[in-house]
PDB file of N, CA and C in Angstrom:
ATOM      1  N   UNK A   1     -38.445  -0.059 130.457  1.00  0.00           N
ATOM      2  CA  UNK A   1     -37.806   0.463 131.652  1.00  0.00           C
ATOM      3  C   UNK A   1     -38.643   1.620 132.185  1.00  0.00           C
ATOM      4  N   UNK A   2     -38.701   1.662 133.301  1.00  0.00           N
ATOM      5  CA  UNK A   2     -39.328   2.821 134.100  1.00  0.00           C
ATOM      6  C   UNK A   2     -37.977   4.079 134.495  1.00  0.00           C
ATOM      7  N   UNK A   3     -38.711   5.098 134.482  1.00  0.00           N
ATOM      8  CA  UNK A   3     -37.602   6.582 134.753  1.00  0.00           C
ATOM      9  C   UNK A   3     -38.449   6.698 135.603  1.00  0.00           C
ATOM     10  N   UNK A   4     -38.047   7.798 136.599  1.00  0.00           N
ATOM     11  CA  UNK A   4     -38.037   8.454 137.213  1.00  0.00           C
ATOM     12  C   UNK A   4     -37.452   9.999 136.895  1.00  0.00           C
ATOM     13  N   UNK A   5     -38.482  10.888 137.353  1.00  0.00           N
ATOM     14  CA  UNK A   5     -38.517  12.397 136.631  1.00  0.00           C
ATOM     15  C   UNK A   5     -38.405  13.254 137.643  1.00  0.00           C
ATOM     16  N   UNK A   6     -37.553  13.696 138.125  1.00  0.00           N
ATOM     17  CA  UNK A   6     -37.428  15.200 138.943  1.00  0.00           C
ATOM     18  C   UNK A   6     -37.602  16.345 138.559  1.00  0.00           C
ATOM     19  N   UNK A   7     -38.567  16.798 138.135  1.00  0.00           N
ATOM     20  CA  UNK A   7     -39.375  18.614 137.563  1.00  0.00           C
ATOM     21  C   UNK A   7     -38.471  19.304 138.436  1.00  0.00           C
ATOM     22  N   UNK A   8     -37.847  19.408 139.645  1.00  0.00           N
ATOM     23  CA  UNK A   8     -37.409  20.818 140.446  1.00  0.00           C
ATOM     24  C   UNK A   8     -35.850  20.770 139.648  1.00  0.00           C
ATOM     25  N   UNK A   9     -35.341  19.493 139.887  1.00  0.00           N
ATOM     26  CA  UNK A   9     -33.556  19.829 139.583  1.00  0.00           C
ATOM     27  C   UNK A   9     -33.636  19.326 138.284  1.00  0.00           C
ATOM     28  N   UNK A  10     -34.876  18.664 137.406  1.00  0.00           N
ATOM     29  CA  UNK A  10     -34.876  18.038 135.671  1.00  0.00           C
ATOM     30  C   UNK A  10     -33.732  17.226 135.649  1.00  0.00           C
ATOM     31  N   UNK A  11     -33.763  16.154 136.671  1.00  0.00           N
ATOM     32  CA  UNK A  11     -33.366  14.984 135.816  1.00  0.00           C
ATOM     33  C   UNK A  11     -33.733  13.877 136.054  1.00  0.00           C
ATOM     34  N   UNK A  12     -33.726  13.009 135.145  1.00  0.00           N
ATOM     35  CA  UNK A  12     -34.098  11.818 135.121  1.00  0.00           C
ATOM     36  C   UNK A  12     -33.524  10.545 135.434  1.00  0.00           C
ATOM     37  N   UNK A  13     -33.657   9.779 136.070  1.00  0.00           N
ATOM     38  CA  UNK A  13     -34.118   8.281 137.189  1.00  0.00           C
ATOM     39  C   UNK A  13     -33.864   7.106 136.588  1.00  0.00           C
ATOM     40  N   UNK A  14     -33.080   6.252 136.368  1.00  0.00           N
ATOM     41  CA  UNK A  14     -34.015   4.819 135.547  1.00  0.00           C
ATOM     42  C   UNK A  14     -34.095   4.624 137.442  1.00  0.00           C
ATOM     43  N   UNK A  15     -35.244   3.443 136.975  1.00  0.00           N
ATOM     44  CA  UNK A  15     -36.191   3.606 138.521  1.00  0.00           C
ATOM     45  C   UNK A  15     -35.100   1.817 139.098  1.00  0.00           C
ATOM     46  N   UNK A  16     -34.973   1.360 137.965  1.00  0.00           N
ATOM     47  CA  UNK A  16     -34.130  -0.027 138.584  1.00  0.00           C
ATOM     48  C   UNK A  16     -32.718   0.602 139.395  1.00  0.00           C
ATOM     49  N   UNK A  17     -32.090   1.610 139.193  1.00  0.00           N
ATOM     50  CA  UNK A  17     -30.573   2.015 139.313  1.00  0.00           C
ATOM     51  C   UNK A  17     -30.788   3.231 140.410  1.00  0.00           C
ATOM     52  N   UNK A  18     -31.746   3.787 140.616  1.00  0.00           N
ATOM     53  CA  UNK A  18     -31.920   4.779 141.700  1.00  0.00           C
ATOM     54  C   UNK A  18     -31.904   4.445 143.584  1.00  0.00           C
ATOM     55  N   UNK A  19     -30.624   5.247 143.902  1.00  0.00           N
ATOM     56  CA  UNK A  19     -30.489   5.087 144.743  1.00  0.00           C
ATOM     57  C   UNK A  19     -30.229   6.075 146.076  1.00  0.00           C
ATOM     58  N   UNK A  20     -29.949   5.835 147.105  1.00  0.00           N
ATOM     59  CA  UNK A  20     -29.817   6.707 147.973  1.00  0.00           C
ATOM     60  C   UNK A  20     -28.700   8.067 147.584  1.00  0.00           C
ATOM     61  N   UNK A  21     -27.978   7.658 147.086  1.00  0.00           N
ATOM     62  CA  UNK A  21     -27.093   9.165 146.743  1.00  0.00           C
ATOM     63  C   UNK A  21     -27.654   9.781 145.408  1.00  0.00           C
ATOM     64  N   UNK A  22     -28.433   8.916 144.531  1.00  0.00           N
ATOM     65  CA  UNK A  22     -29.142  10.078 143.911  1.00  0.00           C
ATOM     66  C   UNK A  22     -30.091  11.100 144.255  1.00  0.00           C
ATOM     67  N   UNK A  23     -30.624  11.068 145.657  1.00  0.00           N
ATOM     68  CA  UNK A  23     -31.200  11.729 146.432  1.00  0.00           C
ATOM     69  C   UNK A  23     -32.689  11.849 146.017  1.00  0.00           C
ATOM     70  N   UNK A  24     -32.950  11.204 144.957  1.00  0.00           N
ATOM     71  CA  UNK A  24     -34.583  11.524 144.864  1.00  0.00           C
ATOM     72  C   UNK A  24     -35.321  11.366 145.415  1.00  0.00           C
ATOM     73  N   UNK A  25     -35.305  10.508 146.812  1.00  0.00           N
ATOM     74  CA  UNK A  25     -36.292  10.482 147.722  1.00  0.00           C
ATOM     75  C   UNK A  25     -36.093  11.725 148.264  1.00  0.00           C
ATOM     76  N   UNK A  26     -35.285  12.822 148.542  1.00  0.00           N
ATOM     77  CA  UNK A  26     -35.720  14.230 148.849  1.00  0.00           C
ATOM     78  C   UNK A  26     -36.669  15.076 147.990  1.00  0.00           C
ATOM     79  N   UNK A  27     -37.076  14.676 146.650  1.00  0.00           N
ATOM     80  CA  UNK A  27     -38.216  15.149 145.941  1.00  0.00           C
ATOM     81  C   UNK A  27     -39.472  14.910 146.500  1.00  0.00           C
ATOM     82  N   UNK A  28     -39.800  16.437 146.375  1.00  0.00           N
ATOM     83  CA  UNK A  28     -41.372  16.226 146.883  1.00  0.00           C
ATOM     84  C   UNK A  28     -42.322  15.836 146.065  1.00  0.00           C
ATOM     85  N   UNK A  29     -43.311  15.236 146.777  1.00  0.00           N
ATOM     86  CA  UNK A  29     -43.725  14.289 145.539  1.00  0.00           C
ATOM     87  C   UNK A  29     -44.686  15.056 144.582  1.00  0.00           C
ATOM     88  N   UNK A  30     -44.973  16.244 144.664  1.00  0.00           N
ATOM     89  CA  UNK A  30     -44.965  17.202 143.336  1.00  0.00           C
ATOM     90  C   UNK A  30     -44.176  17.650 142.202  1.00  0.00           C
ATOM     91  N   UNK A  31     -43.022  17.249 142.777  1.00  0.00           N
ATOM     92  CA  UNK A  31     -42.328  17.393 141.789  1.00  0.00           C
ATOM     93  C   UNK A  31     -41.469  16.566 141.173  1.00  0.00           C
ATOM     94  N   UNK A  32     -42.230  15.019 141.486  1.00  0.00           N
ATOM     95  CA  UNK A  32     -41.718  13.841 140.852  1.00  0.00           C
ATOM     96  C   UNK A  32     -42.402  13.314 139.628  1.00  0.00           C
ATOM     97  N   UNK A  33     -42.480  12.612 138.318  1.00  0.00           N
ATOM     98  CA  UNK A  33     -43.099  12.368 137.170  1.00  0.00           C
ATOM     99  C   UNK A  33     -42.057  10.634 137.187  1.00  0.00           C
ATOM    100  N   UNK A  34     -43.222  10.113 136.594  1.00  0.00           N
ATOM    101  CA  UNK A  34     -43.002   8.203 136.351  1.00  0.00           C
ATOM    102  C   UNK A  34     -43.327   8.605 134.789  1.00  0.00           C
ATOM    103  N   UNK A  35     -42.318   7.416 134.123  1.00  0.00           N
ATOM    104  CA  UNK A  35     -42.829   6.871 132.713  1.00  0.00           C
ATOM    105  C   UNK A  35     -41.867   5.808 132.652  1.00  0.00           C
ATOM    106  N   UNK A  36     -42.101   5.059 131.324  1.00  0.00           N
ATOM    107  CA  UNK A  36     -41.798   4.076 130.530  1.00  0.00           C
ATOM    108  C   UNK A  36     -41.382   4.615 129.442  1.00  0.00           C
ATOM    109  N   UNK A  37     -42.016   6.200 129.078  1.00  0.00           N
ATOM    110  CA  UNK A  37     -41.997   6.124 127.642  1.00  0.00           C
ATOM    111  C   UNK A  37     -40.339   7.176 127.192  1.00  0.00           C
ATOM    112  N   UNK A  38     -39.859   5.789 126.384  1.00  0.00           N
ATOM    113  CA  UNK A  38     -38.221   6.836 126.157  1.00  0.00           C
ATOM    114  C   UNK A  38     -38.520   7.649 125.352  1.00  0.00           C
ATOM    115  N   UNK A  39     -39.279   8.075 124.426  1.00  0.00           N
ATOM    116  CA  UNK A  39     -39.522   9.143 123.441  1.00  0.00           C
ATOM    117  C   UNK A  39     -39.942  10.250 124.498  1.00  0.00           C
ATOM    118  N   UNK A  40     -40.471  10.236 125.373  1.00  0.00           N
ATOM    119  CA  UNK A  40     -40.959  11.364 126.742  1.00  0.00           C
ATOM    120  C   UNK A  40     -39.464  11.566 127.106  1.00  0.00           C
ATOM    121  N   UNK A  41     -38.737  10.922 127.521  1.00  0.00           N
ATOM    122  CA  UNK A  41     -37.874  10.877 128.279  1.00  0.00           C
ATOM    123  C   UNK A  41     -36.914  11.632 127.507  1.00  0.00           C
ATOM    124  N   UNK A  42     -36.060  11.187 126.005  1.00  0.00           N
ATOM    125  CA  UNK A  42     -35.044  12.025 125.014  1.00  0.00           C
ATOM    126  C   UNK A  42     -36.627  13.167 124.928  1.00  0.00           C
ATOM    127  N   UNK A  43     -37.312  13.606 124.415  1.00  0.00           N
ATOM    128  CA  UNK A  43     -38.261  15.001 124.393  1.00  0.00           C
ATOM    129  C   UNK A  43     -37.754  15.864 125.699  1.00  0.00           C
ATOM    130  N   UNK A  44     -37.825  15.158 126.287  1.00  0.00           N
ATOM    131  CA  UNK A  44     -37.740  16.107 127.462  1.00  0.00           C
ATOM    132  C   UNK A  44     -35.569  16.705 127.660  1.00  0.00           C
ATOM    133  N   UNK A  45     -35.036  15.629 127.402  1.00  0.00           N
ATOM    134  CA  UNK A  45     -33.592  15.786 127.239  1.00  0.00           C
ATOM    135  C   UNK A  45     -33.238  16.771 126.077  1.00  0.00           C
ATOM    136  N   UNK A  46     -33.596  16.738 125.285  1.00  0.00           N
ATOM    137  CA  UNK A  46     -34.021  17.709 123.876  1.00  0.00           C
ATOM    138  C   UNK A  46     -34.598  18.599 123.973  1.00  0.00           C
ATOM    139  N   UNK A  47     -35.570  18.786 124.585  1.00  0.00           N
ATOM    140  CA  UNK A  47     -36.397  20.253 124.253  1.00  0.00           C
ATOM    141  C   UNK A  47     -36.574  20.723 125.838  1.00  0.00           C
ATOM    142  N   UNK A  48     -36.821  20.328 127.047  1.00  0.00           N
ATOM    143  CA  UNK A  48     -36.362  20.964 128.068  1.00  0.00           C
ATOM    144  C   UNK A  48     -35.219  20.882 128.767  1.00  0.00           C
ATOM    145  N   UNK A  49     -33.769  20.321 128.527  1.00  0.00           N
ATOM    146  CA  UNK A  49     -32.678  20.653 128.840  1.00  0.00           C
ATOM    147  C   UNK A  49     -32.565  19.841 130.075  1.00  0.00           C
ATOM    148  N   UNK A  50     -33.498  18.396 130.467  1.00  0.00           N
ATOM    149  CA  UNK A  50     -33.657  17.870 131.476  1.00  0.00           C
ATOM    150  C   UNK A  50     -32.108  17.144 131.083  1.00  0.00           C
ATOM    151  N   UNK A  51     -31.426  15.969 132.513  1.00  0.00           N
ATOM    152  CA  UNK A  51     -30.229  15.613 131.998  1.00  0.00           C
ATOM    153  C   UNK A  51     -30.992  14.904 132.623  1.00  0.00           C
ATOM    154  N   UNK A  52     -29.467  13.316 132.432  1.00  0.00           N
ATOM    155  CA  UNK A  52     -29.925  11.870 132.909  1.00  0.00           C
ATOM    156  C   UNK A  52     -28.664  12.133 134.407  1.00  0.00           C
ATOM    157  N   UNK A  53     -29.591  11.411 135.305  1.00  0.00           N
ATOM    158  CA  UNK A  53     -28.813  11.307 136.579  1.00  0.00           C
ATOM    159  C   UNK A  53     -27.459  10.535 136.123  1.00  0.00           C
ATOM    160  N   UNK A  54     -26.529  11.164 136.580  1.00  0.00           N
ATOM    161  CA  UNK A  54     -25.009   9.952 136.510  1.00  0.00           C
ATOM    162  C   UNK A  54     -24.803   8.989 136.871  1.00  0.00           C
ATOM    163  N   UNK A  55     -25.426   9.252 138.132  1.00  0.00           N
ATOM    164  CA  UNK A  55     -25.446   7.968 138.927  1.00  0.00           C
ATOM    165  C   UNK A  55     -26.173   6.255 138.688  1.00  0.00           C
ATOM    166  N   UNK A  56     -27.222   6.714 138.057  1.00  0.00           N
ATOM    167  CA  UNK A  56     -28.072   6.095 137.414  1.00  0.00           C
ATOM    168  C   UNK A  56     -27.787   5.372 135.783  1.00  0.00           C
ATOM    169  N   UNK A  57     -27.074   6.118 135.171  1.00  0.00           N
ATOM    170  CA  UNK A  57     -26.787   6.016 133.793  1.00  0.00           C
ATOM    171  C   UNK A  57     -24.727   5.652 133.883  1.00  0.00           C
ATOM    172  N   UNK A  58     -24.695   5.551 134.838  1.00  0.00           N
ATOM    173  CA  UNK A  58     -23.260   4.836 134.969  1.00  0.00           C
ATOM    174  C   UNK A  58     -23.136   3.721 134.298  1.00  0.00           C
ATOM    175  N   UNK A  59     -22.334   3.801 133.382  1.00  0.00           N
ATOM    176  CA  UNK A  59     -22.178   1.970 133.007  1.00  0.00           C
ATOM    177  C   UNK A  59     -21.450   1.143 134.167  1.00  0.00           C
ATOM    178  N   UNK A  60     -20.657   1.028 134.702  1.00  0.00           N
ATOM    179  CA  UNK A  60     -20.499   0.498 135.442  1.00  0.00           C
ATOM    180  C   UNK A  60     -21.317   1.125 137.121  1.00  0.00           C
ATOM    181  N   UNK A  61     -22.187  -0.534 137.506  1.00  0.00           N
ATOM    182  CA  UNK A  61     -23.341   0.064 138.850  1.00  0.00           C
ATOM    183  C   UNK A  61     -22.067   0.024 139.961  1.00  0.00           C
ATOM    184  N   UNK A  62     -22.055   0.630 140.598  1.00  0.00           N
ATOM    185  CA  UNK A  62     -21.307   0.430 141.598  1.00  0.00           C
ATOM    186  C   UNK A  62     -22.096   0.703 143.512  1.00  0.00           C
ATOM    187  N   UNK A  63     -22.099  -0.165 144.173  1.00  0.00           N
ATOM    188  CA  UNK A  63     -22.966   0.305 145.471  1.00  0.00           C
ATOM    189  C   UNK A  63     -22.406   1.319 145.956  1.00  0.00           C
ATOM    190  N   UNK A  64     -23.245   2.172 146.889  1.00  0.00           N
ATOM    191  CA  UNK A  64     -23.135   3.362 147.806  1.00  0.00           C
ATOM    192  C   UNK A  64     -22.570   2.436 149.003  1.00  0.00           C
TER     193      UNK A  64
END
């Protein structure tokens, strides 16, 4: 799976589930980060206090 990484507000994207009310297309693109890698992804949830978007990590998807 691909994330999606917001450095300004630290949180993270899955890139399949991201959508217009998660607002990350208002990230500038300096302060956006791509991976695959989930060990990056919990590191970063763990040791910089990044969270997972809600919207994104909803079990149930629901459209905007």
């Amino acid at each position: 799976m691909k994330y999606l990484i917001d450095t300004t507000q630290k949180l993270i994207h899955r890139s399949s589930f991201v959508r217009d009310s998660c607002a990350f297309h208002t990230t500038s693109l300096e302060s956006r980060e791509s991976t695959h890698s989930e060990l990056y992804v919990q590191k970063l949830i763990d040791e910089e206090q990044y969270k997972k978007c809600e919207r994104c990590y909803s079990t149930i998807y629901k459209r905007d």
